[in-house]
PDB file of N, CA and C in Angstrom:
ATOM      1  N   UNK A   1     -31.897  -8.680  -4.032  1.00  0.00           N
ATOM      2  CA  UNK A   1     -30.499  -8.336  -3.985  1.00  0.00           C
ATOM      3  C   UNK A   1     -30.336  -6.880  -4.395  1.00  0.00           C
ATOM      4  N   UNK A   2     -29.682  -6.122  -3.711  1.00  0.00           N
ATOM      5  CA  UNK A   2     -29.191  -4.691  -4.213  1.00  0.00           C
ATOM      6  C   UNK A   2     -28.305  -4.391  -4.853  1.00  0.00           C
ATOM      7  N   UNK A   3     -28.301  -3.340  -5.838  1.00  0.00           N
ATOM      8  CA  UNK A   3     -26.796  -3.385  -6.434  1.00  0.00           C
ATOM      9  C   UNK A   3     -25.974  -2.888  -5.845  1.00  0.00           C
ATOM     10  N   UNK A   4     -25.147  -2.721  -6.770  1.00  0.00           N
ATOM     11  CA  UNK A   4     -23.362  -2.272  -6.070  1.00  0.00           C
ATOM     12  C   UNK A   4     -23.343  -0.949  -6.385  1.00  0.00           C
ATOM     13  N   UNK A   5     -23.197  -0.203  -5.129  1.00  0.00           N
ATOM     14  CA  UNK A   5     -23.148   0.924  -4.841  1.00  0.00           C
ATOM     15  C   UNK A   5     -21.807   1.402  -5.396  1.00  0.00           C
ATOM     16  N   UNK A   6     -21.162   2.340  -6.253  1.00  0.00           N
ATOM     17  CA  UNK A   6     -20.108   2.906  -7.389  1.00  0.00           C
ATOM     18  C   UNK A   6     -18.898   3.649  -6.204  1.00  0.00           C
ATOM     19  N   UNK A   7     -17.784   3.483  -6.482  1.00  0.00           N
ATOM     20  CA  UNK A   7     -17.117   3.764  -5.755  1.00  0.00           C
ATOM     21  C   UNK A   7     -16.913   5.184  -6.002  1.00  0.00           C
ATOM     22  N   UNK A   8     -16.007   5.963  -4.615  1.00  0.00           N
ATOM     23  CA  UNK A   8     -16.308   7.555  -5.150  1.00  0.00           C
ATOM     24  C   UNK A   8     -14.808   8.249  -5.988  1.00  0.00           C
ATOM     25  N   UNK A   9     -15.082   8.765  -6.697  1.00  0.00           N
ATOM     26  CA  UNK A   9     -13.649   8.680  -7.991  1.00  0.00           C
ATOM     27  C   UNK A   9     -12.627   9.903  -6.654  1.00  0.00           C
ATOM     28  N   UNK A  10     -12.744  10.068  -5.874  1.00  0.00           N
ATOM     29  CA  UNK A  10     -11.783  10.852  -4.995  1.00  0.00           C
ATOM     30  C   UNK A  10     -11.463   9.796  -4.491  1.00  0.00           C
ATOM     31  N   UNK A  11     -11.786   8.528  -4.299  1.00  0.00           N
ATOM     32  CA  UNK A  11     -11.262   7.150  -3.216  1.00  0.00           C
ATOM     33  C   UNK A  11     -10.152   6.200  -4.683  1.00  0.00           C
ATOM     34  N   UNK A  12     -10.754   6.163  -5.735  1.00  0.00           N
ATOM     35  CA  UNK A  12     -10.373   5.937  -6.876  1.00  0.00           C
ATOM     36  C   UNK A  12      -8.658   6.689  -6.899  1.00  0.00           C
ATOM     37  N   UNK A  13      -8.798   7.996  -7.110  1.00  0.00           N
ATOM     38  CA  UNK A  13      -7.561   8.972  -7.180  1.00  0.00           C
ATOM     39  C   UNK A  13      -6.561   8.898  -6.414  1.00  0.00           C
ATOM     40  N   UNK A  14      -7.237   8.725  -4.875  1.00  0.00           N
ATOM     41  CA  UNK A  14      -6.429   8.250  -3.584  1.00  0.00           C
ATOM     42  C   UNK A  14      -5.376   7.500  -3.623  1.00  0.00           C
ATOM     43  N   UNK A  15      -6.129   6.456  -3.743  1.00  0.00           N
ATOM     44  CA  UNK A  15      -5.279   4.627  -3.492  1.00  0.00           C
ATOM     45  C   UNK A  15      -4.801   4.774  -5.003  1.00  0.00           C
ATOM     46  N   UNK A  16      -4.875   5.479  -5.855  1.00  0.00           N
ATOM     47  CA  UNK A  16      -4.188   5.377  -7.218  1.00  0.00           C
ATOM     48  C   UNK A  16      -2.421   6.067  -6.979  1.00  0.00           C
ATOM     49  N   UNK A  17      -3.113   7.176  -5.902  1.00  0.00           N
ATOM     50  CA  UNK A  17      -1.210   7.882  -5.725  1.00  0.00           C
ATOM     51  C   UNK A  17      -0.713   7.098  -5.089  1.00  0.00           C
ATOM     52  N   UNK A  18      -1.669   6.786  -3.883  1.00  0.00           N
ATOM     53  CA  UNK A  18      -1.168   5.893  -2.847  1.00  0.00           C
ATOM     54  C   UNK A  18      -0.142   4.877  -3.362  1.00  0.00           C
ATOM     55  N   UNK A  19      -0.839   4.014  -4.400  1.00  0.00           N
ATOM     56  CA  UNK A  19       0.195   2.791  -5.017  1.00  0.00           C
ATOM     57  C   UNK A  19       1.361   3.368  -5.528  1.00  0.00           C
ATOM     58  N   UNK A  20       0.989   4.354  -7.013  1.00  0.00           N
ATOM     59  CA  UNK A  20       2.326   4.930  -7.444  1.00  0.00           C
ATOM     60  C   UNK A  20       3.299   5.532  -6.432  1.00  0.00           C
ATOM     61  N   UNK A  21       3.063   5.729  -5.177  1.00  0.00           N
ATOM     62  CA  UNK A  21       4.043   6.550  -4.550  1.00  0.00           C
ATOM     63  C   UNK A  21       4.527   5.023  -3.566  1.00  0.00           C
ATOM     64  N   UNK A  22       3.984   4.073  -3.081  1.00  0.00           N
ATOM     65  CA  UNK A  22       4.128   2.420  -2.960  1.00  0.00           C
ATOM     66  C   UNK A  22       5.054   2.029  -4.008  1.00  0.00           C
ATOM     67  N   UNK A  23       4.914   1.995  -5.308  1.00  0.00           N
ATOM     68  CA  UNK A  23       5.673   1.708  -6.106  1.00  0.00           C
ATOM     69  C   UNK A  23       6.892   2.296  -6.507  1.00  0.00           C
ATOM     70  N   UNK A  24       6.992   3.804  -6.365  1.00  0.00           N
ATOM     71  CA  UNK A  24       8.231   4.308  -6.654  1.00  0.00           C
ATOM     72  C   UNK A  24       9.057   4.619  -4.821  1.00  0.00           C
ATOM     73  N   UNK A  25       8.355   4.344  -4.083  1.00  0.00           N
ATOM     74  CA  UNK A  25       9.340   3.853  -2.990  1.00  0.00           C
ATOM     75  C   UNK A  25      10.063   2.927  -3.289  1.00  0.00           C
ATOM     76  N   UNK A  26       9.117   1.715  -3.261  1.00  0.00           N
ATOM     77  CA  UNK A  26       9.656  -0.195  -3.362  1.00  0.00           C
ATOM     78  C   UNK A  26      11.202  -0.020  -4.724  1.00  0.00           C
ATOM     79  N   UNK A  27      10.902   0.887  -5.834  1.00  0.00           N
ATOM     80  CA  UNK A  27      12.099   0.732  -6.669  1.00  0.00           C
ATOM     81  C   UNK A  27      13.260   1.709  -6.089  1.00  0.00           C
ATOM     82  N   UNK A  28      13.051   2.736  -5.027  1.00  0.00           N
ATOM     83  CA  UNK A  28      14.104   3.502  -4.531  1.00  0.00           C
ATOM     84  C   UNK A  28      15.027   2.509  -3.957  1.00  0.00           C
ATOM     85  N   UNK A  29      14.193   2.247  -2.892  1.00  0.00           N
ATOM     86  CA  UNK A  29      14.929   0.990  -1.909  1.00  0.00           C
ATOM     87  C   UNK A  29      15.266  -0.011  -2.197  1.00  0.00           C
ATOM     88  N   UNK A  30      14.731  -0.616  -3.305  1.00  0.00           N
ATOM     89  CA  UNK A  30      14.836  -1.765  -4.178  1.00  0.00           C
ATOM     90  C   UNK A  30      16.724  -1.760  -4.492  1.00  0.00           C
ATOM     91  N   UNK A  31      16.578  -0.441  -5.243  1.00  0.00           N
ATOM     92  CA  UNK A  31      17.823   0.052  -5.872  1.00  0.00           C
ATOM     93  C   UNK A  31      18.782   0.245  -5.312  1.00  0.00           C
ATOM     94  N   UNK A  32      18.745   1.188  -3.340  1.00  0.00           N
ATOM     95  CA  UNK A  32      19.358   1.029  -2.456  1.00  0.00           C
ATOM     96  C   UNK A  32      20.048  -0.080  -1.803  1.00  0.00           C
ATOM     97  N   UNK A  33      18.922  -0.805  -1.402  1.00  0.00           N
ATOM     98  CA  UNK A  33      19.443  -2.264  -1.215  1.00  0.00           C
ATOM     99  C   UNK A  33      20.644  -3.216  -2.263  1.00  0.00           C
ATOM    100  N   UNK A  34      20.049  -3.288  -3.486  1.00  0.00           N
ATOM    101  CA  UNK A  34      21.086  -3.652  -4.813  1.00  0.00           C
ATOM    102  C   UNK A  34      22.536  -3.386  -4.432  1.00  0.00           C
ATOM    103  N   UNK A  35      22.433  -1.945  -4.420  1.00  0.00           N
ATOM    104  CA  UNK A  35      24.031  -1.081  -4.223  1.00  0.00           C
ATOM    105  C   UNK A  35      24.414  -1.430  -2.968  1.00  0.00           C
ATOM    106  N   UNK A  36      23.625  -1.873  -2.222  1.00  0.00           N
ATOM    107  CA  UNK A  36      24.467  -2.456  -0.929  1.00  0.00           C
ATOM    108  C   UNK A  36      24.922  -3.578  -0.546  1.00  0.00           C
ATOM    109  N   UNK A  37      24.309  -4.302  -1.478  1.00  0.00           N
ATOM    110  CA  UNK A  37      24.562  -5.555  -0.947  1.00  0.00           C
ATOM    111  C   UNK A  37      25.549  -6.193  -2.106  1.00  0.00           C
ATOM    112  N   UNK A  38      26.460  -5.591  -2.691  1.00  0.00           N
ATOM    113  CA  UNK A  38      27.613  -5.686  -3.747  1.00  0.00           C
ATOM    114  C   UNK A  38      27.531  -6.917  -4.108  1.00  0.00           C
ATOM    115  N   UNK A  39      26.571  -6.674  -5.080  1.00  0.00           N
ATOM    116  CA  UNK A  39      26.613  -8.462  -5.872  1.00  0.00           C
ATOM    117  C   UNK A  39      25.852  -9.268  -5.346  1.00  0.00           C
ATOM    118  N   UNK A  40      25.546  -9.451  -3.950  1.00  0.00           N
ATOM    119  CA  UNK A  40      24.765 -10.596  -3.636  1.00  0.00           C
ATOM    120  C   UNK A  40      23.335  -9.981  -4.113  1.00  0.00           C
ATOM    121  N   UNK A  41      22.273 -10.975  -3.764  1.00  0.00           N
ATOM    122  CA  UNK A  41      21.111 -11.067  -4.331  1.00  0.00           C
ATOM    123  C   UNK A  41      20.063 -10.376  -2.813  1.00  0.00           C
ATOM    124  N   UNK A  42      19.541  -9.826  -3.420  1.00  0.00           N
ATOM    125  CA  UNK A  42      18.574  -9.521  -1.601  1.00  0.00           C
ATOM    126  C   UNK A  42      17.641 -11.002  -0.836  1.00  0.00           C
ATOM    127  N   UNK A  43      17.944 -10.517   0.167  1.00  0.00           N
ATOM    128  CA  UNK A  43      16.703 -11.574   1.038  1.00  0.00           C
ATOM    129  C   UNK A  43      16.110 -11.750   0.722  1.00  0.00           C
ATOM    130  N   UNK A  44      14.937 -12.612   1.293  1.00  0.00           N
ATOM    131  CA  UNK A  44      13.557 -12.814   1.402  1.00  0.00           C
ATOM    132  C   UNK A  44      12.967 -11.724   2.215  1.00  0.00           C
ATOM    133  N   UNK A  45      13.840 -11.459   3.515  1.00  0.00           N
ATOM    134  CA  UNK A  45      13.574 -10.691   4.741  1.00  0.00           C
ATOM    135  C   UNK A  45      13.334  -8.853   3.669  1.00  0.00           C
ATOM    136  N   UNK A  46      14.650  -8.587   3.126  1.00  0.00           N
ATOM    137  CA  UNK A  46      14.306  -7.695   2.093  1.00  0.00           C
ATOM    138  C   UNK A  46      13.126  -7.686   1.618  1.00  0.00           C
ATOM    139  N   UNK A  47      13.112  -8.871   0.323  1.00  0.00           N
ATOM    140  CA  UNK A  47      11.869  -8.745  -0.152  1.00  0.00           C
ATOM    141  C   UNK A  47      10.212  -8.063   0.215  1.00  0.00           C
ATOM    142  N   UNK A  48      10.217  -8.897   1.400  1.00  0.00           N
ATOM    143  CA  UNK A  48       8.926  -8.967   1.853  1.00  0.00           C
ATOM    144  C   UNK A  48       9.036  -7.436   2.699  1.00  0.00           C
ATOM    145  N   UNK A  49       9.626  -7.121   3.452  1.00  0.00           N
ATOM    146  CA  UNK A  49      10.069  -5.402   4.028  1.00  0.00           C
ATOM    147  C   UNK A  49       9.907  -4.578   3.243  1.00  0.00           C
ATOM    148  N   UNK A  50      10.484  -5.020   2.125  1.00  0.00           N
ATOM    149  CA  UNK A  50      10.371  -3.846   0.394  1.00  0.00           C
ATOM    150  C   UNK A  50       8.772  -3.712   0.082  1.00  0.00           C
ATOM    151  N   UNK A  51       8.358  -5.381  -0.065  1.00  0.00           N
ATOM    152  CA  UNK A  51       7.112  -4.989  -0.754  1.00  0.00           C
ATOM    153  C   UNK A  51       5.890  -4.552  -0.099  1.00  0.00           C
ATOM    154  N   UNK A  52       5.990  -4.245   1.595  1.00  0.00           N
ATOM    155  CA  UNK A  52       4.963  -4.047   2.319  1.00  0.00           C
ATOM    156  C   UNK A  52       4.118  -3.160   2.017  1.00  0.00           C
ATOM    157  N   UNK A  53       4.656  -1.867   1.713  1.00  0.00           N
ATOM    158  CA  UNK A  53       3.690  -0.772   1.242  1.00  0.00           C
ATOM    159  C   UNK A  53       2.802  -1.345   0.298  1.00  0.00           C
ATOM    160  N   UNK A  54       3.407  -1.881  -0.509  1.00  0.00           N
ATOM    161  CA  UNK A  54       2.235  -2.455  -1.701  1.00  0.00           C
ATOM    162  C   UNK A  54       0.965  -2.994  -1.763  1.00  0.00           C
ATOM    163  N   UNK A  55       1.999  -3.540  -0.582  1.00  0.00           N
ATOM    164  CA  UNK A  55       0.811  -5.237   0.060  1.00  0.00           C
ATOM    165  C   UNK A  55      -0.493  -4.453   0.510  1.00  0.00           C
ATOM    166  N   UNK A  56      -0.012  -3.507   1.697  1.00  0.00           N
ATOM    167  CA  UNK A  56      -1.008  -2.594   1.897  1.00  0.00           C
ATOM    168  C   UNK A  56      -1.863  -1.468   1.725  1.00  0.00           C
ATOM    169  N   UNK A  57      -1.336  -1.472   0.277  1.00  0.00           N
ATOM    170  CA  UNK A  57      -2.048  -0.442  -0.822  1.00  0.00           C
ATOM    171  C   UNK A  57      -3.186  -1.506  -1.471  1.00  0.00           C
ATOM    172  N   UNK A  58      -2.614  -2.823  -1.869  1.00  0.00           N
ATOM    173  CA  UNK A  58      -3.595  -3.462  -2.418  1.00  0.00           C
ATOM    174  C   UNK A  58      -4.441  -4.149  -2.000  1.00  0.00           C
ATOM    175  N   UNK A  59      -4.113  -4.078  -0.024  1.00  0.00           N
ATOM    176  CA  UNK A  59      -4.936  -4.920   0.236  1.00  0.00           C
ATOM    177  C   UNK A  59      -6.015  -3.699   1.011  1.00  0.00           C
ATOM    178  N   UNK A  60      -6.333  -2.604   1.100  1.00  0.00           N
ATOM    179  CA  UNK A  60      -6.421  -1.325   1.279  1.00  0.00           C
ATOM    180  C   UNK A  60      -7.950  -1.059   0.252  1.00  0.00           C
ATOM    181  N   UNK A  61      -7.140  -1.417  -0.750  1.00  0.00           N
ATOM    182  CA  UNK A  61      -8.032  -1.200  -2.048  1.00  0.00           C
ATOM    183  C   UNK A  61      -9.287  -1.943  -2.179  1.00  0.00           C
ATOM    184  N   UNK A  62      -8.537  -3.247  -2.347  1.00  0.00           N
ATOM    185  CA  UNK A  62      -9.741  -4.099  -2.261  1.00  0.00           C
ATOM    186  C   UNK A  62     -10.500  -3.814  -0.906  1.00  0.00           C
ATOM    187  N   UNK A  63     -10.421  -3.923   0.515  1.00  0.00           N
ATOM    188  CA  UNK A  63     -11.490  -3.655   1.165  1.00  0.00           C
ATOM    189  C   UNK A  63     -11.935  -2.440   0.813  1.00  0.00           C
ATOM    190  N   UNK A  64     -11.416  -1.116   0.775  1.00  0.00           N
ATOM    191  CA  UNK A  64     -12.170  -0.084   0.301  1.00  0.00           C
ATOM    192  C   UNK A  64     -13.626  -0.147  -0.377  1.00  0.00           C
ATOM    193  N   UNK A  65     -12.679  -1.038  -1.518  1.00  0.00           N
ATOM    194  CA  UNK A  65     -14.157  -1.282  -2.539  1.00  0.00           C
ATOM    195  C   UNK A  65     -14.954  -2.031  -2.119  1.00  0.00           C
ATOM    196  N   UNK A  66     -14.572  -3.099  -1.425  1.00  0.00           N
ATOM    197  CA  UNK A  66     -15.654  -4.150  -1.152  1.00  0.00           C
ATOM    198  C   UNK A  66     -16.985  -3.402   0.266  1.00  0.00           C
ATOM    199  N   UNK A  67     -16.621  -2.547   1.131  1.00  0.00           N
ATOM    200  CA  UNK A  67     -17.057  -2.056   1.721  1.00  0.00           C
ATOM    201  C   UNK A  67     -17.951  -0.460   1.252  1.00  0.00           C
ATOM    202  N   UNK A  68     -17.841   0.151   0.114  1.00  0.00           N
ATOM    203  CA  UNK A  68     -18.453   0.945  -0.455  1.00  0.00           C
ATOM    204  C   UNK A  68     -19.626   0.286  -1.328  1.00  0.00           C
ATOM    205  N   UNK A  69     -18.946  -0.699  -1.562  1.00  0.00           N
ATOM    206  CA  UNK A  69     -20.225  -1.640  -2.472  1.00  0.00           C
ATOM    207  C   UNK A  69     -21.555  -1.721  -1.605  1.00  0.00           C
ATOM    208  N   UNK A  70     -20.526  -2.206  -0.242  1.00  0.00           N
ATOM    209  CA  UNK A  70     -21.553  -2.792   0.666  1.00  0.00           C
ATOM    210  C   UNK A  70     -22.943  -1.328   1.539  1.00  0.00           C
ATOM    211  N   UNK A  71     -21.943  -0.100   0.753  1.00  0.00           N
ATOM    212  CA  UNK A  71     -22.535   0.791   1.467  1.00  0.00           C
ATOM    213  C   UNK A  71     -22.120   1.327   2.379  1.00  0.00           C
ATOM    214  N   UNK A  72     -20.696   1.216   3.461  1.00  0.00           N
ATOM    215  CA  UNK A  72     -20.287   1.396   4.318  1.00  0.00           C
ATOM    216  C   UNK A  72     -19.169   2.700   3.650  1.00  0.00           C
ATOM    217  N   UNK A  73     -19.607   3.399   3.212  1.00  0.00           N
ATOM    218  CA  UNK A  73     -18.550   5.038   2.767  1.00  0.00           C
ATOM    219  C   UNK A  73     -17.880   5.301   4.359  1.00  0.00           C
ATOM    220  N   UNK A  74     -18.138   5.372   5.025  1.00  0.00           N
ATOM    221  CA  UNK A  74     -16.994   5.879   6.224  1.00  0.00           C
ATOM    222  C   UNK A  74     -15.741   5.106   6.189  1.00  0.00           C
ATOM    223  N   UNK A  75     -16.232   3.627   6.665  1.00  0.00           N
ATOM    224  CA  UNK A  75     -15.374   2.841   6.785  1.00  0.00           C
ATOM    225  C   UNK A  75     -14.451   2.708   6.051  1.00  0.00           C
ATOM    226  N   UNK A  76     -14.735   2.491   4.529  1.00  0.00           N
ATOM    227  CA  UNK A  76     -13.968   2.204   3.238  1.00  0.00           C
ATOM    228  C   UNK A  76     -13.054   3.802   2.927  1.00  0.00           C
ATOM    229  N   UNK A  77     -13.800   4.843   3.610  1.00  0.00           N
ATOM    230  CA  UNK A  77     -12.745   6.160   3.249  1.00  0.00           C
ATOM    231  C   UNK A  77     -11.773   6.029   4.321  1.00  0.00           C
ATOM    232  N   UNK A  78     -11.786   4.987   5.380  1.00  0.00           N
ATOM    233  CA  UNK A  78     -10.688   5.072   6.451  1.00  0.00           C
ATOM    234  C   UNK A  78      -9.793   3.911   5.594  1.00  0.00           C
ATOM    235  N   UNK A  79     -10.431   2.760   5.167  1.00  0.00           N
ATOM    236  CA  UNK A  79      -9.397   2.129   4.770  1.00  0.00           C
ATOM    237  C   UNK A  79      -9.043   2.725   3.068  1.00  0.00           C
ATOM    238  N   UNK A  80      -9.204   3.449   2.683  1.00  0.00           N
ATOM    239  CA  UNK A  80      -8.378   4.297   1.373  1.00  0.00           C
ATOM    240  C   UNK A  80      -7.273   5.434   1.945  1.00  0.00           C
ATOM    241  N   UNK A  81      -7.517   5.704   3.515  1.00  0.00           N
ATOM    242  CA  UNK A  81      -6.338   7.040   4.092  1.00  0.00           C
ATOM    243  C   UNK A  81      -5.566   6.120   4.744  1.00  0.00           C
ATOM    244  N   UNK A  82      -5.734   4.786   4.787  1.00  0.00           N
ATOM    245  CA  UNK A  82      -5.153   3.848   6.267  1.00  0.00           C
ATOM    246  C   UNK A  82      -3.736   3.633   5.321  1.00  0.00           C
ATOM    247  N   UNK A  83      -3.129   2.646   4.223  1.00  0.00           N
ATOM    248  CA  UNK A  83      -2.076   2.026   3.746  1.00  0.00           C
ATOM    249  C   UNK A  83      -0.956   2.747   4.196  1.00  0.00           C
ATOM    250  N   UNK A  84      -0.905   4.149   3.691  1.00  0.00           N
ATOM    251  CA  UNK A  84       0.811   4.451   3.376  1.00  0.00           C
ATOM    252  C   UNK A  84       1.074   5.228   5.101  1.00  0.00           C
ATOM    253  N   UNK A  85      -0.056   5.472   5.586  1.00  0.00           N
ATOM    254  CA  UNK A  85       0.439   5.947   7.091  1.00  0.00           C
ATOM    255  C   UNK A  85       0.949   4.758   7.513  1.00  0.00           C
ATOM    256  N   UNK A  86       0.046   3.501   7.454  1.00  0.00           N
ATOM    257  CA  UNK A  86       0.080   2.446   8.457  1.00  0.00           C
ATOM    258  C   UNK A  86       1.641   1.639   7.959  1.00  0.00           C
ATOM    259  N   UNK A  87       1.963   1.825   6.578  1.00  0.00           N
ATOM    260  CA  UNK A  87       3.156   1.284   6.394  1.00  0.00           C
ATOM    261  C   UNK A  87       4.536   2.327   6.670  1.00  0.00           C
ATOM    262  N   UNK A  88       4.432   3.607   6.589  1.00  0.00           N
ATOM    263  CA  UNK A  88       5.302   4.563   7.620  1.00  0.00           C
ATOM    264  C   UNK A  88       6.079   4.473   8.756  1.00  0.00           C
ATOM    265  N   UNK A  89       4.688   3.763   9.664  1.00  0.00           N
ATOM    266  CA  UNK A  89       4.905   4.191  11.054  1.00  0.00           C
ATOM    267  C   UNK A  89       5.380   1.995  11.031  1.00  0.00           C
ATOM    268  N   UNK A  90       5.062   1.215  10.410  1.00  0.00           N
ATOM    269  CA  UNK A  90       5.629   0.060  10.542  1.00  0.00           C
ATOM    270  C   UNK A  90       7.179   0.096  10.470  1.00  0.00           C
ATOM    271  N   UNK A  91       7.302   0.734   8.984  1.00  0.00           N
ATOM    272  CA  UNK A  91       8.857   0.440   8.642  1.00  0.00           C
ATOM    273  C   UNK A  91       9.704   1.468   9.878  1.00  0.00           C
ATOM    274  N   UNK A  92       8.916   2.678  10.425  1.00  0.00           N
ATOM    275  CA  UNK A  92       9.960   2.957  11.720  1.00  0.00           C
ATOM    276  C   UNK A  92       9.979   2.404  12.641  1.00  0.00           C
ATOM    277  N   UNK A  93       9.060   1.431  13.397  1.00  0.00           N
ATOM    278  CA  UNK A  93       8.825   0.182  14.010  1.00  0.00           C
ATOM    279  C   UNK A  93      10.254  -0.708  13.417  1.00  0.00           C
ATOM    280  N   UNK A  94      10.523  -1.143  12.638  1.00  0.00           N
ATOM    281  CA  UNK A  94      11.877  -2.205  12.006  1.00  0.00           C
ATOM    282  C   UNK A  94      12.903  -1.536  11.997  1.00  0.00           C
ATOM    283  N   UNK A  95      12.635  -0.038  12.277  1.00  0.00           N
ATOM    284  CA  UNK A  95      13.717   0.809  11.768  1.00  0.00           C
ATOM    285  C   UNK A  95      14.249   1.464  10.229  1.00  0.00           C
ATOM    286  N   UNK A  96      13.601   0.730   9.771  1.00  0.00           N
ATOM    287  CA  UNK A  96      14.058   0.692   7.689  1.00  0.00           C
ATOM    288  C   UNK A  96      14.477   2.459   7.448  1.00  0.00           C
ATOM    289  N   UNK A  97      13.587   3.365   8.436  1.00  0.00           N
ATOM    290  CA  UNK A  97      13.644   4.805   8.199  1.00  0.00           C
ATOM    291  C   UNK A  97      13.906   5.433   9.138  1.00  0.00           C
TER     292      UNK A  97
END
């Protein structure tokens, strides 16, 4: 068995803004939404629209790593640049932006 090849601390740094900037979107809009919807409570449809970036920051991450382990550095540096484009060009797909 081989070991686990160390992830590279620039892929580390990446998906680290990546989330915080995932996360302080999700509370912009979070907050947007709130003020709009006067009192009522948000969707589900909300919800899950809100939390996409996240989803795909964390799910981003984990393959990253699991694929650097494996040795595959190209691949895993595409999926550490892939999340916040790929959730961009979605939410203008729904329109959200």
């Amino acid at each position: 068995m081989s070991e686990a090849r160390p992830v590279p601390s620039w892929m580390k740094v990446f998906l680290g803004i990546q989330l915080a900037l995932a996360a302080l979107f999700f509370l912009f809009v979070w907050s947007h939404t709130v003020s709009l919807a006067q009192g009522r409570a948000a969707s589900w449809q909300d919800l899950v629209a809100l939390a996409l970036p996240l989803v795909l920051v964390v799910a981003a991450w984990i393959a990253a790593v699991w694929l650097c382990r494996r040795g595959q550095r190209d691949i895993a540096g595409v999926f550490a640049i892939l999340p916040w484009p790929l959730a961009l060009v979605t939410y203008m797909l729904v329109g959200a932006i």
